[in-house]
N, C-alpha and C. Protein backbone atom coordinates (compact mmCIF):
# COMPACT_ATOMS: atom_id res chain seq x y z
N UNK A 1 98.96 85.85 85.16
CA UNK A 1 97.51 85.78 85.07
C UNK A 1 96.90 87.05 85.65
N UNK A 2 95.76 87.44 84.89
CA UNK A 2 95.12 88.37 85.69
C UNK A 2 94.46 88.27 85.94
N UNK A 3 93.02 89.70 86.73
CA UNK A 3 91.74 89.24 86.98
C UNK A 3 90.53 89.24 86.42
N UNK A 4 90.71 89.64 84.84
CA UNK A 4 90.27 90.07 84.05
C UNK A 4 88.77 89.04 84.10
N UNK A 5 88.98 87.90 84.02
CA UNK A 5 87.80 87.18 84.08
C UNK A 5 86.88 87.26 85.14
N UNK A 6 87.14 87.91 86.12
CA UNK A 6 86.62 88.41 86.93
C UNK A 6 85.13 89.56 86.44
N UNK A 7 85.45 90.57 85.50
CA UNK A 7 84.97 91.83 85.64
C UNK A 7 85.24 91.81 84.18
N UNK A 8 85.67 91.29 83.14
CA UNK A 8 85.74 91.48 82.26
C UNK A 8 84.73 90.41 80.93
N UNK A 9 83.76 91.04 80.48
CA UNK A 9 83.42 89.75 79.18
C UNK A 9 83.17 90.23 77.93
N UNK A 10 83.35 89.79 76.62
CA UNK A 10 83.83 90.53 75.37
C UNK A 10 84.59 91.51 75.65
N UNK A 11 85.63 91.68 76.39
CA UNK A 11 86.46 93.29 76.19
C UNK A 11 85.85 94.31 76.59
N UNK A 12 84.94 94.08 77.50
CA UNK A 12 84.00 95.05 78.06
C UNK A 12 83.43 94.90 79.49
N UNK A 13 83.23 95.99 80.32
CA UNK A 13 83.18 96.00 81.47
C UNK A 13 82.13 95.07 82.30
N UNK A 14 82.08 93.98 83.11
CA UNK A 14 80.27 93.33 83.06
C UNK A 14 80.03 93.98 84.27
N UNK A 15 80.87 94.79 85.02
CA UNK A 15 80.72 95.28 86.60
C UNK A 15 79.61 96.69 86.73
N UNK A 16 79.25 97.00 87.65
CA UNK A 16 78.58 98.27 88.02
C UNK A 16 79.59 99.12 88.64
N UNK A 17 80.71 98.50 89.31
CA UNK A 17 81.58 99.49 90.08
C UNK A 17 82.81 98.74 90.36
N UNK A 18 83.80 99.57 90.24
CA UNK A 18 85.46 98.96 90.73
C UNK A 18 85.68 99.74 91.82
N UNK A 19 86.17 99.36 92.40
CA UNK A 19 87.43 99.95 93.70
C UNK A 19 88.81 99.62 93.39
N UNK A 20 88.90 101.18 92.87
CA UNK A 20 90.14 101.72 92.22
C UNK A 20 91.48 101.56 93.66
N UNK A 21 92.63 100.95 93.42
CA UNK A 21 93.70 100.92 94.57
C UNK A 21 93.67 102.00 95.16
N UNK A 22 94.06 103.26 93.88
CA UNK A 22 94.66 104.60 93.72
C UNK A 22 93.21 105.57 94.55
N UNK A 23 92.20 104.84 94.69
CA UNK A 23 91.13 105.90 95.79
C UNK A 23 90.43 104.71 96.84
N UNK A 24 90.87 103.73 97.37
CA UNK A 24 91.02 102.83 97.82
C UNK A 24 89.55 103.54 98.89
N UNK A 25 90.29 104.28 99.48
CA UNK A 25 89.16 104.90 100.64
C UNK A 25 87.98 105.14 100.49
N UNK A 26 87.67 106.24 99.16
CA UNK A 26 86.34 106.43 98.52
C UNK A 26 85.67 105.81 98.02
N UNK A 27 86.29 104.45 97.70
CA UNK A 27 85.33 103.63 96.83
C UNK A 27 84.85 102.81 97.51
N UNK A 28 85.78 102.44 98.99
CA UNK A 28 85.45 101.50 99.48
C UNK A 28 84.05 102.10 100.01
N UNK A 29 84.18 103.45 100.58
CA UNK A 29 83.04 103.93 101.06
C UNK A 29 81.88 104.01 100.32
N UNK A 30 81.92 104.04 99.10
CA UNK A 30 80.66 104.07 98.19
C UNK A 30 80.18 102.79 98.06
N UNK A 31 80.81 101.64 98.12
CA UNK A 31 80.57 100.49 97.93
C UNK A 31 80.02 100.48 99.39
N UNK A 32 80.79 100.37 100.37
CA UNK A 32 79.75 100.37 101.61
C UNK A 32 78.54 101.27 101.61
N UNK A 33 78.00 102.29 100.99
CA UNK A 33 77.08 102.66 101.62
C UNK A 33 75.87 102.28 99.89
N UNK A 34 76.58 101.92 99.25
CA UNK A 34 75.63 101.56 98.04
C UNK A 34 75.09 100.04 98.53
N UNK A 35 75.50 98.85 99.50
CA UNK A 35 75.18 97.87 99.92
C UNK A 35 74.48 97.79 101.64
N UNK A 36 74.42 99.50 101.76
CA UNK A 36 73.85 99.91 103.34
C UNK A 36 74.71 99.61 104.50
N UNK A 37 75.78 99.54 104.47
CA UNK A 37 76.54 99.30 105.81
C UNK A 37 77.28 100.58 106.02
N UNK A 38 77.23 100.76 107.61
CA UNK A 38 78.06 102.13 107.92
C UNK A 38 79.18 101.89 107.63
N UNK A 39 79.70 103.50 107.22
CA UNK A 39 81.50 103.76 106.98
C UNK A 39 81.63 103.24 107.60
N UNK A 40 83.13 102.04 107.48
CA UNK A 40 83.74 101.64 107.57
C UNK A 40 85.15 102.09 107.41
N UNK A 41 85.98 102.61 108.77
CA UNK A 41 87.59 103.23 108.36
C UNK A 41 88.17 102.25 107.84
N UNK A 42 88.94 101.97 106.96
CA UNK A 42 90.26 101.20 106.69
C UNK A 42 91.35 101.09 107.33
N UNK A 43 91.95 100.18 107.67
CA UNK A 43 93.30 100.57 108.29
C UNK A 43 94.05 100.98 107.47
N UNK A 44 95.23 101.76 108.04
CA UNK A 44 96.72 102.23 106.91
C UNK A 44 97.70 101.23 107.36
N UNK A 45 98.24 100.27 106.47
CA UNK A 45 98.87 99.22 106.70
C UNK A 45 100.01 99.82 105.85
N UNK A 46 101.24 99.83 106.55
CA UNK A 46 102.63 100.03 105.40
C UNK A 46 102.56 101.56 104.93
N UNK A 47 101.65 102.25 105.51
CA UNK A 47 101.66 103.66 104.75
C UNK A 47 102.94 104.53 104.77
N UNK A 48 103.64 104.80 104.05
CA UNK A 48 104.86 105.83 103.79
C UNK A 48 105.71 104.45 103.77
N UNK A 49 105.29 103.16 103.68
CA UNK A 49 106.93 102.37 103.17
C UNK A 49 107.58 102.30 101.84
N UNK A 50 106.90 103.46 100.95
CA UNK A 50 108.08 103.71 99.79
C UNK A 50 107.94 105.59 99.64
N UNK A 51 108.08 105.99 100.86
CA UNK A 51 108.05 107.11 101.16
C UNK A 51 109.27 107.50 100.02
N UNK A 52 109.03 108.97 99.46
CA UNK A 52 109.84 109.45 98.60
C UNK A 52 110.03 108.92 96.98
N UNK A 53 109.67 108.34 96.64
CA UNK A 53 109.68 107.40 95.43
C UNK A 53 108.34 107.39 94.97
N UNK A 54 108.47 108.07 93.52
CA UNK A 54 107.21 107.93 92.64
C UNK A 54 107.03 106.33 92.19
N UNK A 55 106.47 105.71 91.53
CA UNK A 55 105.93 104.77 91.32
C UNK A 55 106.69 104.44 89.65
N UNK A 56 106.97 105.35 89.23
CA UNK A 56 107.73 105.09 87.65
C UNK A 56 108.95 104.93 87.84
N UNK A 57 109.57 105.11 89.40
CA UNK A 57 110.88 104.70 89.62
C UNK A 57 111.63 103.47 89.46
N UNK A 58 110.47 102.56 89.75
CA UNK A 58 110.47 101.23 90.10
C UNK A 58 110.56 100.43 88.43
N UNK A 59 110.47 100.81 87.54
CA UNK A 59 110.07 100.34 86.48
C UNK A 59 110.83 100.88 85.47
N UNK A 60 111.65 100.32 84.40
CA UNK A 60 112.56 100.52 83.27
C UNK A 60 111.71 99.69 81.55
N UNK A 61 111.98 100.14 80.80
CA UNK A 61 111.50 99.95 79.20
C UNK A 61 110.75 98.70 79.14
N UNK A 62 111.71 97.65 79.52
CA UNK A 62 111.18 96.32 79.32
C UNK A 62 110.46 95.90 80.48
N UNK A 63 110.29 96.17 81.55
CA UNK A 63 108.95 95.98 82.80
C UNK A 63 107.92 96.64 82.44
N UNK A 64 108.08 98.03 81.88
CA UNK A 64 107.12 98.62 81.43
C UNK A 64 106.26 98.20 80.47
N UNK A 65 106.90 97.23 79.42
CA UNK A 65 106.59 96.35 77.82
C UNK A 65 105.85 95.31 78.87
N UNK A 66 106.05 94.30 79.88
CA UNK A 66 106.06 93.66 80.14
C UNK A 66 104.39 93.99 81.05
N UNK A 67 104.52 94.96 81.78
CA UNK A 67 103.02 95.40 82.29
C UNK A 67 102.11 95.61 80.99
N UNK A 68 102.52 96.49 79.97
CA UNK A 68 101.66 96.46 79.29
C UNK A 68 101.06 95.64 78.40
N UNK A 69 101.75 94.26 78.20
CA UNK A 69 101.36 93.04 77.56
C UNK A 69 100.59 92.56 78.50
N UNK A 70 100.57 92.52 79.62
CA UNK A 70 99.98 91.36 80.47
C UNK A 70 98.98 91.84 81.25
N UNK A 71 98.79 93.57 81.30
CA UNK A 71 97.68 94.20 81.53
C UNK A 71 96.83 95.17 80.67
N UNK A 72 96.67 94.54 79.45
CA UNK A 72 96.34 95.58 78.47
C UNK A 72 95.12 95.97 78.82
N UNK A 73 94.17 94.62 79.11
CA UNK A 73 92.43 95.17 79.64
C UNK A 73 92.95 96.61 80.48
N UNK A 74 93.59 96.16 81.90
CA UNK A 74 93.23 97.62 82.44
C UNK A 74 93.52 98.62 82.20
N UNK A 75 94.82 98.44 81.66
CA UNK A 75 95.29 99.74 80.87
C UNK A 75 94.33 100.81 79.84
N UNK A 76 92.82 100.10 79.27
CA UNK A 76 92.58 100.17 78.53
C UNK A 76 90.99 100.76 78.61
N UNK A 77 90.89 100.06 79.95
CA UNK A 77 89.27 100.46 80.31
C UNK A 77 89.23 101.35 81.44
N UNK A 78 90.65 101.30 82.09
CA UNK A 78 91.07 102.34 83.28
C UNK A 78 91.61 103.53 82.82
N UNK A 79 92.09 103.56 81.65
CA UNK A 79 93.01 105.17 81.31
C UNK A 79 94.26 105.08 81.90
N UNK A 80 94.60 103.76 82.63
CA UNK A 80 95.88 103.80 82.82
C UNK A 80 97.17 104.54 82.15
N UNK A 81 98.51 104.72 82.12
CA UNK A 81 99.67 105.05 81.96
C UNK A 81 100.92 105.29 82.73
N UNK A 82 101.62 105.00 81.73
CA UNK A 82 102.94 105.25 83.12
C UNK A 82 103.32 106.86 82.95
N UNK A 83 103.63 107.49 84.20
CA UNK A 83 103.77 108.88 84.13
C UNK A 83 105.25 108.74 84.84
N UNK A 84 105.53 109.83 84.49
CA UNK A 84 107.46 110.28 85.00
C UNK A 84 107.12 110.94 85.98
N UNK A 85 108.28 111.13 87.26
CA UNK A 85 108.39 111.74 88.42
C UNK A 85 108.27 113.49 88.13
């Protein structure tokens, strides 16, 4: 399942703003200061626990088939892709 029903209606975006994982920090901060609350640091929880390892490591033909069936919205409205090391 995803969260698509969340943020998603006709195949199209119903949101004003996402907080992207991949800029986790910046968005959170825009979102805080677009709702008036001071920056707010984040903690770094787990940071460097897949130290050395790109992210396409983790993933072979059929996981890859398998993300892209079951996340096509984001793939789609994000510009997602899988990229090589």
């Amino acid at each position: 399942m995803t969260n698509d029903r969340f943020y998603v209606i006709d195949n199209e975006l119903c949101v004003d703003f996402i907080i992207r994982y991949e800029n986790l920090s910046g968005d959170f901060s825009e979102v805080s200061s677009r709702i008036g609350l001071d920056n707010i640091d984040l903690p770094h929880l787990k940071s460097g626990f897949r130290k050395g390892y790109h992210y396409s490591a983790y993933y072979n033909e059929q996981s890859k088939s398998v993300v892209a069936d079951r996340h096509s919205n984001d793939i789609r409205l994000f510009g997602y892709r899988f990229e090589s090391e």
